[in-house]
C-alpha atoms as a PDB file:
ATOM      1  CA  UNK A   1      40.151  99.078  95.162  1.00  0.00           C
ATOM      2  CA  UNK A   2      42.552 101.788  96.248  1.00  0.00           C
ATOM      3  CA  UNK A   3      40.850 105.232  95.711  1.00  0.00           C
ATOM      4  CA  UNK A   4      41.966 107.511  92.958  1.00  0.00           C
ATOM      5  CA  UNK A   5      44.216 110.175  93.781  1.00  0.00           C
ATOM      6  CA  UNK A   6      41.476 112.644  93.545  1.00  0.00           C
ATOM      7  CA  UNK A   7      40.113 111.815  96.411  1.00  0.00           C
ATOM      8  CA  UNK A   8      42.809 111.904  98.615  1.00  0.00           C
ATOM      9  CA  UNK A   9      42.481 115.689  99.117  1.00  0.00           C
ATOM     10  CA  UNK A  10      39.574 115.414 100.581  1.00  0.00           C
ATOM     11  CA  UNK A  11      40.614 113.702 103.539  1.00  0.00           C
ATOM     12  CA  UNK A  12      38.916 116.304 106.227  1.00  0.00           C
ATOM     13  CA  UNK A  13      41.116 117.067 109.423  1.00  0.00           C
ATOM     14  CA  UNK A  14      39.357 115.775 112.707  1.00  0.00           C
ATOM     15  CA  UNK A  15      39.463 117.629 116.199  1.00  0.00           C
ATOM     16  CA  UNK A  16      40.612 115.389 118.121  1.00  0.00           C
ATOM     17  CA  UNK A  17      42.982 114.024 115.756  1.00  0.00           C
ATOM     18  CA  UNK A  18      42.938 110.454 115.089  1.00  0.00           C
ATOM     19  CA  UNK A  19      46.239 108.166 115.302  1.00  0.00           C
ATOM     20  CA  UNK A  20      46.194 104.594 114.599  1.00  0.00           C
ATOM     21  CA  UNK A  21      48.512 101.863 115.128  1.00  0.00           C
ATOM     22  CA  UNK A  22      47.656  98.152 113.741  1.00  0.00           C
ATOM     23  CA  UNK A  23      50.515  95.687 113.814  1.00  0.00           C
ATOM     24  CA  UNK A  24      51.584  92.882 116.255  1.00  0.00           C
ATOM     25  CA  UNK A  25      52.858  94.395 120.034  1.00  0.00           C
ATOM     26  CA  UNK A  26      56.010  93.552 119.787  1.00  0.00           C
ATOM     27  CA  UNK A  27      59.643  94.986 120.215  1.00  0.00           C
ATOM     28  CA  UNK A  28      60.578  94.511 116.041  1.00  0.00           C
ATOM     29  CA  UNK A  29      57.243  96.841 115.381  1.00  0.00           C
ATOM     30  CA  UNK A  30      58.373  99.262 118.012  1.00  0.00           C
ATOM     31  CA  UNK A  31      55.367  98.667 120.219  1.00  0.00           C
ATOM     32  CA  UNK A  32      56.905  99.419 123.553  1.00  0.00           C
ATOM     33  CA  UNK A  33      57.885 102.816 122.533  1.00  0.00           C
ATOM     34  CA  UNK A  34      54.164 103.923 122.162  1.00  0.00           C
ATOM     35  CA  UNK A  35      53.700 105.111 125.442  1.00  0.00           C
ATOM     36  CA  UNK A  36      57.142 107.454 124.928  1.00  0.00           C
ATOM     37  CA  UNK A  37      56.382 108.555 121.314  1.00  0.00           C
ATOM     38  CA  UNK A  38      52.615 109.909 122.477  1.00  0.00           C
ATOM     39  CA  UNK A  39      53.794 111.759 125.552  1.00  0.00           C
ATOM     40  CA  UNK A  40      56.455 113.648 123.948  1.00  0.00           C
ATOM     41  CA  UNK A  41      54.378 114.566 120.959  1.00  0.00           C
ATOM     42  CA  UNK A  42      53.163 117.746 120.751  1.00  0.00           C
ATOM     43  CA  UNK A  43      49.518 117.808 120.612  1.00  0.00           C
ATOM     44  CA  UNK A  44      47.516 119.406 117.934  1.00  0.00           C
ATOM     45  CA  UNK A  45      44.424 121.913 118.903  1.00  0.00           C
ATOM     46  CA  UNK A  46      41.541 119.573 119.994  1.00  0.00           C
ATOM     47  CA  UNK A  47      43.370 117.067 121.471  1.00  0.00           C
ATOM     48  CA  UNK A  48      44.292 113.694 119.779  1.00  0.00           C
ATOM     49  CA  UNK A  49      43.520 110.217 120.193  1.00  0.00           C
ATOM     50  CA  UNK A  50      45.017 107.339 119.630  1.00  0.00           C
ATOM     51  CA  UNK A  51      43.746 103.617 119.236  1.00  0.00           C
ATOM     52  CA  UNK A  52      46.100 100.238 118.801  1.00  0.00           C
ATOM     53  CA  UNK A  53      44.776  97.350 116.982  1.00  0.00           C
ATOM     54  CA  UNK A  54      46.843  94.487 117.659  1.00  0.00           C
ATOM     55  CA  UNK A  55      48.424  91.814 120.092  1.00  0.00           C
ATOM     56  CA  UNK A  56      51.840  90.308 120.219  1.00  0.00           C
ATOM     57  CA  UNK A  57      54.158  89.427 123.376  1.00  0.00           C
ATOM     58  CA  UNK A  58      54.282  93.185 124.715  1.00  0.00           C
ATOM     59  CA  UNK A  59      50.302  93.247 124.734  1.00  0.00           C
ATOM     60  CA  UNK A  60      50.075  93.557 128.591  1.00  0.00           C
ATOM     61  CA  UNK A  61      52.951  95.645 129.268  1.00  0.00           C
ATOM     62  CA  UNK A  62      51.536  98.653 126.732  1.00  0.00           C
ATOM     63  CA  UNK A  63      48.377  98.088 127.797  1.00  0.00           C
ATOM     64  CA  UNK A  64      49.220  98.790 131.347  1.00  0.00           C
ATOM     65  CA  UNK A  65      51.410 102.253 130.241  1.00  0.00           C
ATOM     66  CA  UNK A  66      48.836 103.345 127.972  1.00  0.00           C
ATOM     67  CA  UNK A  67      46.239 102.859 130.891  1.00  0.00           C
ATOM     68  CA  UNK A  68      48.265 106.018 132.666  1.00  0.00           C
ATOM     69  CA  UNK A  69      46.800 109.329 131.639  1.00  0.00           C
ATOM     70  CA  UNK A  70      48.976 111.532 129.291  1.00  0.00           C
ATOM     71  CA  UNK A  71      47.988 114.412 129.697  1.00  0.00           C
ATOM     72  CA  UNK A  72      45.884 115.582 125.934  1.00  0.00           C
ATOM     73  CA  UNK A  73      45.432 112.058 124.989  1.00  0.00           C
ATOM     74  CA  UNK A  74      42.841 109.371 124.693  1.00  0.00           C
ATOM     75  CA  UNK A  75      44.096 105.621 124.055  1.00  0.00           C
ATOM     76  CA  UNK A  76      42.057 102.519 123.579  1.00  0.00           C
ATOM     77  CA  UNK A  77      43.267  99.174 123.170  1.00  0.00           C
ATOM     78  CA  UNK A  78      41.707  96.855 120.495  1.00  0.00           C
ATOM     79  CA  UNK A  79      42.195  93.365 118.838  1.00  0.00           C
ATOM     80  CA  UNK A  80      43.866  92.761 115.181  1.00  0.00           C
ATOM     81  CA  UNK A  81      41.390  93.278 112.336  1.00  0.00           C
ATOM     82  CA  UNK A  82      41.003  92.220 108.927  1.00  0.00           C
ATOM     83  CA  UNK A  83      38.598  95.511 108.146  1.00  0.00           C
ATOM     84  CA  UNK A  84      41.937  97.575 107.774  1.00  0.00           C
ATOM     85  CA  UNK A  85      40.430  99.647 105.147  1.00  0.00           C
ATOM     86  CA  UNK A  86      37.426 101.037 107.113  1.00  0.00           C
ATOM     87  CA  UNK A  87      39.446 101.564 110.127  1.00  0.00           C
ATOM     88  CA  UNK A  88      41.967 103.654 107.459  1.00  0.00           C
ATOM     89  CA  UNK A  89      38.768 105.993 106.873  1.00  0.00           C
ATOM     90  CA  UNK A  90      38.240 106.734 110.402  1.00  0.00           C
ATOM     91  CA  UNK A  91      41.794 107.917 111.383  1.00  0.00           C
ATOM     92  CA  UNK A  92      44.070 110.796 110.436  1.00  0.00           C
ATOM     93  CA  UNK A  93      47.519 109.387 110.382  1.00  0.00           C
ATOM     94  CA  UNK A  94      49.260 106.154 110.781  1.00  0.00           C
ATOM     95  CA  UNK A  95      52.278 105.673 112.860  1.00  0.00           C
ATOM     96  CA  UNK A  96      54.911 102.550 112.444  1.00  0.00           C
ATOM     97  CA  UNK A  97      57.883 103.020 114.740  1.00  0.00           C
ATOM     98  CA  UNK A  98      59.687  99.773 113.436  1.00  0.00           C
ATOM     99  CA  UNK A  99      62.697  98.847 114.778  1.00  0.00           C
ATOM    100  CA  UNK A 100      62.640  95.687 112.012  1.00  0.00           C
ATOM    101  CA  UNK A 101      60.164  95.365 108.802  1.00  0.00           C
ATOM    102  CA  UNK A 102      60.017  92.540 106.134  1.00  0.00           C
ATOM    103  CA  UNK A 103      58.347  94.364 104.184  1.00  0.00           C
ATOM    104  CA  UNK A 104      56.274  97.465 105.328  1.00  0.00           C
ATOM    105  CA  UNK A 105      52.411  96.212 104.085  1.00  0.00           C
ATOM    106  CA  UNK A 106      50.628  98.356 106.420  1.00  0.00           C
ATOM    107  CA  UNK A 107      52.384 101.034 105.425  1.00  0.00           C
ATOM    108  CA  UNK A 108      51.768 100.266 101.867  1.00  0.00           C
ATOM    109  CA  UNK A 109      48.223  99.290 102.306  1.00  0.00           C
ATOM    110  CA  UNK A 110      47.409 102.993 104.134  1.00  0.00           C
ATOM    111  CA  UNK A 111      49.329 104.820 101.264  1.00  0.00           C
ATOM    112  CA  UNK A 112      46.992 103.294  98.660  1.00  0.00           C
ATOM    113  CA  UNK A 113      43.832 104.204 100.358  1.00  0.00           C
ATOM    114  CA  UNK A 114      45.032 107.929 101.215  1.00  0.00           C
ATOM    115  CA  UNK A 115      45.982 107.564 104.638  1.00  0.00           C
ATOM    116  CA  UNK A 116      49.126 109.674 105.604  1.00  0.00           C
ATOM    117  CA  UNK A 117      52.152 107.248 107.664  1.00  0.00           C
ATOM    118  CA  UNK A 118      54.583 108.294 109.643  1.00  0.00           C
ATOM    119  CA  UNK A 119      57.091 105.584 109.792  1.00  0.00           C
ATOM    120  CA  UNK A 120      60.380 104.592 110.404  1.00  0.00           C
ATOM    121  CA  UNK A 121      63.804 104.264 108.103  1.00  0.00           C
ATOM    122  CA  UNK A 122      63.788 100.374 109.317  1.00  0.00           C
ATOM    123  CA  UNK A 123      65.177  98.274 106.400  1.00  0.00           C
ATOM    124  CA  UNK A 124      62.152  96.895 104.949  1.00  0.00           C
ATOM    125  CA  UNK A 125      59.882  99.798 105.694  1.00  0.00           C
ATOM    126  CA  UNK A 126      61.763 102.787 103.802  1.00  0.00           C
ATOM    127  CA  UNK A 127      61.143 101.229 100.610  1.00  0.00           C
ATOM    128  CA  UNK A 128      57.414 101.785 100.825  1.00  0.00           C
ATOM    129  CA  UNK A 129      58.127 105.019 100.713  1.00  0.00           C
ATOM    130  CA  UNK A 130      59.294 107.944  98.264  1.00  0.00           C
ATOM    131  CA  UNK A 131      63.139 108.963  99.450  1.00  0.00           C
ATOM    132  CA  UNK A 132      62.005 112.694 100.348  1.00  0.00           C
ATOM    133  CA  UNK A 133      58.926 111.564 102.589  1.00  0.00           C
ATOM    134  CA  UNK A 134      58.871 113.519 105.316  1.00  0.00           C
ATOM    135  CA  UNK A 135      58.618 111.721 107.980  1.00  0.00           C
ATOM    136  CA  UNK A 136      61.240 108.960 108.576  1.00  0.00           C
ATOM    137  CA  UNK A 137      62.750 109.172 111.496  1.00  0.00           C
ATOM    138  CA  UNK A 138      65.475 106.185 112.270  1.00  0.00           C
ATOM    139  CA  UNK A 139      64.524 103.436 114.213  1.00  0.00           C
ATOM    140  CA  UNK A 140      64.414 102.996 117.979  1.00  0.00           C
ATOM    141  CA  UNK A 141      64.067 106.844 118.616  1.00  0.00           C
ATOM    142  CA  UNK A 142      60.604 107.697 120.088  1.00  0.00           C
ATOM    143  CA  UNK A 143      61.892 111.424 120.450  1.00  0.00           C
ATOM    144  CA  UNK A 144      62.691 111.638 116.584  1.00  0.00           C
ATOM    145  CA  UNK A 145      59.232 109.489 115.997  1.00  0.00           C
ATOM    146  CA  UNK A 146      57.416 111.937 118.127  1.00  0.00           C
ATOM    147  CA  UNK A 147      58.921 115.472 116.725  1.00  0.00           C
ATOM    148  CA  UNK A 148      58.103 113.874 113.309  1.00  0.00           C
ATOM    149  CA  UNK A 149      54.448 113.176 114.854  1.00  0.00           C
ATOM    150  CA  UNK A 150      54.326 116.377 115.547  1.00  0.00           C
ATOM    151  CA  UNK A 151      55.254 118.403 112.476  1.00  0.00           C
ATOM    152  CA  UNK A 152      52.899 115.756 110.520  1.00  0.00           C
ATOM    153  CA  UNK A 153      49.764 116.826 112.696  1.00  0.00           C
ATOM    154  CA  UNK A 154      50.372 120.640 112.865  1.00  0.00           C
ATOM    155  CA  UNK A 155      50.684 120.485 109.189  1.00  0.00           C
ATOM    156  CA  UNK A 156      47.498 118.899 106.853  1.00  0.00           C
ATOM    157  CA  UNK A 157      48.717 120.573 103.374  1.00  0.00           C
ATOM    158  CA  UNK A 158      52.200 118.694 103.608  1.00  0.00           C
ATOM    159  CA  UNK A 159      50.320 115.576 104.916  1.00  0.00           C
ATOM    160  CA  UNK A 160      48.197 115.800 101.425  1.00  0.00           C
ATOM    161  CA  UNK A 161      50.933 116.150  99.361  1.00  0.00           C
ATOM    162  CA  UNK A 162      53.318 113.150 101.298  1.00  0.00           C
ATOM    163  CA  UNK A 163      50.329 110.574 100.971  1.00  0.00           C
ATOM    164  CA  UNK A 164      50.055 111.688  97.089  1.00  0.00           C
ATOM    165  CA  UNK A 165      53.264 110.712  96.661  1.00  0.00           C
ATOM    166  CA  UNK A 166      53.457 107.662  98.567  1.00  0.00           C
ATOM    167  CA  UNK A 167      49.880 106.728  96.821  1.00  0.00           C
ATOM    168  CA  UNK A 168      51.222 107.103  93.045  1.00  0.00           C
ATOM    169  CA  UNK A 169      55.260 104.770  94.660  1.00  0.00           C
ATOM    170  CA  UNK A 170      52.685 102.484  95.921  1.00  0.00           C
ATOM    171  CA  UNK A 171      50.568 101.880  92.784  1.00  0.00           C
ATOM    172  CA  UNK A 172      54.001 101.379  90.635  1.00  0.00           C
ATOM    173  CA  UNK A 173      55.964  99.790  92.792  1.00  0.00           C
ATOM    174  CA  UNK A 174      53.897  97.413  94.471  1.00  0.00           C
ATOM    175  CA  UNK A 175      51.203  96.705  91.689  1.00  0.00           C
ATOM    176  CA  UNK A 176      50.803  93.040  91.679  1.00  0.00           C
ATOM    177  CA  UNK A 177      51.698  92.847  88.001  1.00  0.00           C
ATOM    178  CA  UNK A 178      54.945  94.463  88.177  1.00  0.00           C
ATOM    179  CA  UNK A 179      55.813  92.876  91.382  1.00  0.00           C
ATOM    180  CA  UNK A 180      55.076  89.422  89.447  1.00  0.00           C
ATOM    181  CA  UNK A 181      56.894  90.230  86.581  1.00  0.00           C
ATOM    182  CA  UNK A 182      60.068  91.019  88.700  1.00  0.00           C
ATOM    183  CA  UNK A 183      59.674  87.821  91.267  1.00  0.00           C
ATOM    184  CA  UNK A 184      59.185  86.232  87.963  1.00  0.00           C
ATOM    185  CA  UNK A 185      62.863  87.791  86.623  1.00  0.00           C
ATOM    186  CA  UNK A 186      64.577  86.833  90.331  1.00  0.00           C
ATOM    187  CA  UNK A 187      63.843  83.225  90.324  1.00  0.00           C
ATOM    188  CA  UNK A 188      64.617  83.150  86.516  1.00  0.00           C
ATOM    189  CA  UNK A 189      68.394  84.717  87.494  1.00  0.00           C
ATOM    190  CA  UNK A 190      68.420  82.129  90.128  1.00  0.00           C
ATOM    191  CA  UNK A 191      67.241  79.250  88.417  1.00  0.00           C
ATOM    192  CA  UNK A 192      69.485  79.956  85.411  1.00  0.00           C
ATOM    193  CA  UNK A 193      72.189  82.591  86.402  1.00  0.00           C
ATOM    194  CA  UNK A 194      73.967  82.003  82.382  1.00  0.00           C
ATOM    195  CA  UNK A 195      70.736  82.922  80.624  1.00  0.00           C
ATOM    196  CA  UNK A 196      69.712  85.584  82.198  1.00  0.00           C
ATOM    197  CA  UNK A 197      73.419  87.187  82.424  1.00  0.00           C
ATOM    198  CA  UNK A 198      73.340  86.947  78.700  1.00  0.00           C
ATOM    199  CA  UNK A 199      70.453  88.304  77.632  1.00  0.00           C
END
């Protein structure tokens, strides 16, 4: 159950400050640009860390730029998970530099348990989000991904109020009623384009 929006205030800033990434390593999630996006990120007092969970075709290639010291970091490398939830709780922001989304679930899925995303305008991902979040950068940019990085950590009020936001989208938008009710209405349309254009 997604917590209420109460709670999401009390998200407490950690020193270092904790950035996850969980999706498949692979060029449509933006996985190679990791490496670029953390290095030119400006790094927040206390240092910040940042741990993938994943694999995917550019597993050993990240792993071995990630295995370079940037200088303020810490990086560790860890398999998929289905405990998504309590790895949420344990991490400051969530970062999805998509080049190409279906349909941003992550990103969704961190939103309705409090968790603050920076993400990408990739078609597919945008949607999960309200149209003035702040941190959008387009696709395929690490240097826009990482200057939005870096206003999102330097600034914990704006972070609360983006992820209130995106918490409330998510609950209306992607509440399993409403998004049943509107599949419901699409395959209705497609099944029987006169009826529905007349009613």
């Amino acid at each position: 159950e997604p917590p209420a929006v109460v709670q999401l205030s009390e998200r407490r800033v950690r020193r270092p400050a904790k950035i996850l990434y969980a999706g498949r390593l692979d060029w449509e999630k933006g996985a190679d640009l990791l490496p670029e996006i953390i290095r030119r990120t400006r790094i927040p007092v206390g240092g910040a860390e940042l741990t993938v969970h994943g694999e995917g075709r550019q597993e050993n290639l990240l792993r071995k730029r990630l295995r370079r010291t940037i200088p303020g970091w810490k990086t560790t490398m860890l398999p998929p998970t289905d405990q998504l939830e309590a790895v949420f709780a344990n991490h400051d922001l969530l970062i999805m530099p998509s080049r190409i989304e279906g349909l941003g679930l992550v990103a969704i899925e961190a939103s309705l348990h409090g968790l603050p995303v920076v993400a990408t305008r990739a078609k597919g991902l945008r949607e999960a989000f309200p149209p003035d979040h702040p941190w959008l950068p387009d696709a395929g940019d690490p240097e826009a991904f990482a200057h939005a990085l870096s206003d999102a950590l330097a600034e914990p009020k704006l972070r609360t109020a983006a992820t209130i936001k995106a918490h409330h989208l998510a609950r209306q938008r992607f509440n399993p009623r409403v998004m049943l009710a509107s599949y419901a209405r699409l395959h209705r349309a497609a099944a029987w384009p006169e009826r529905e254009a007349g009613s």
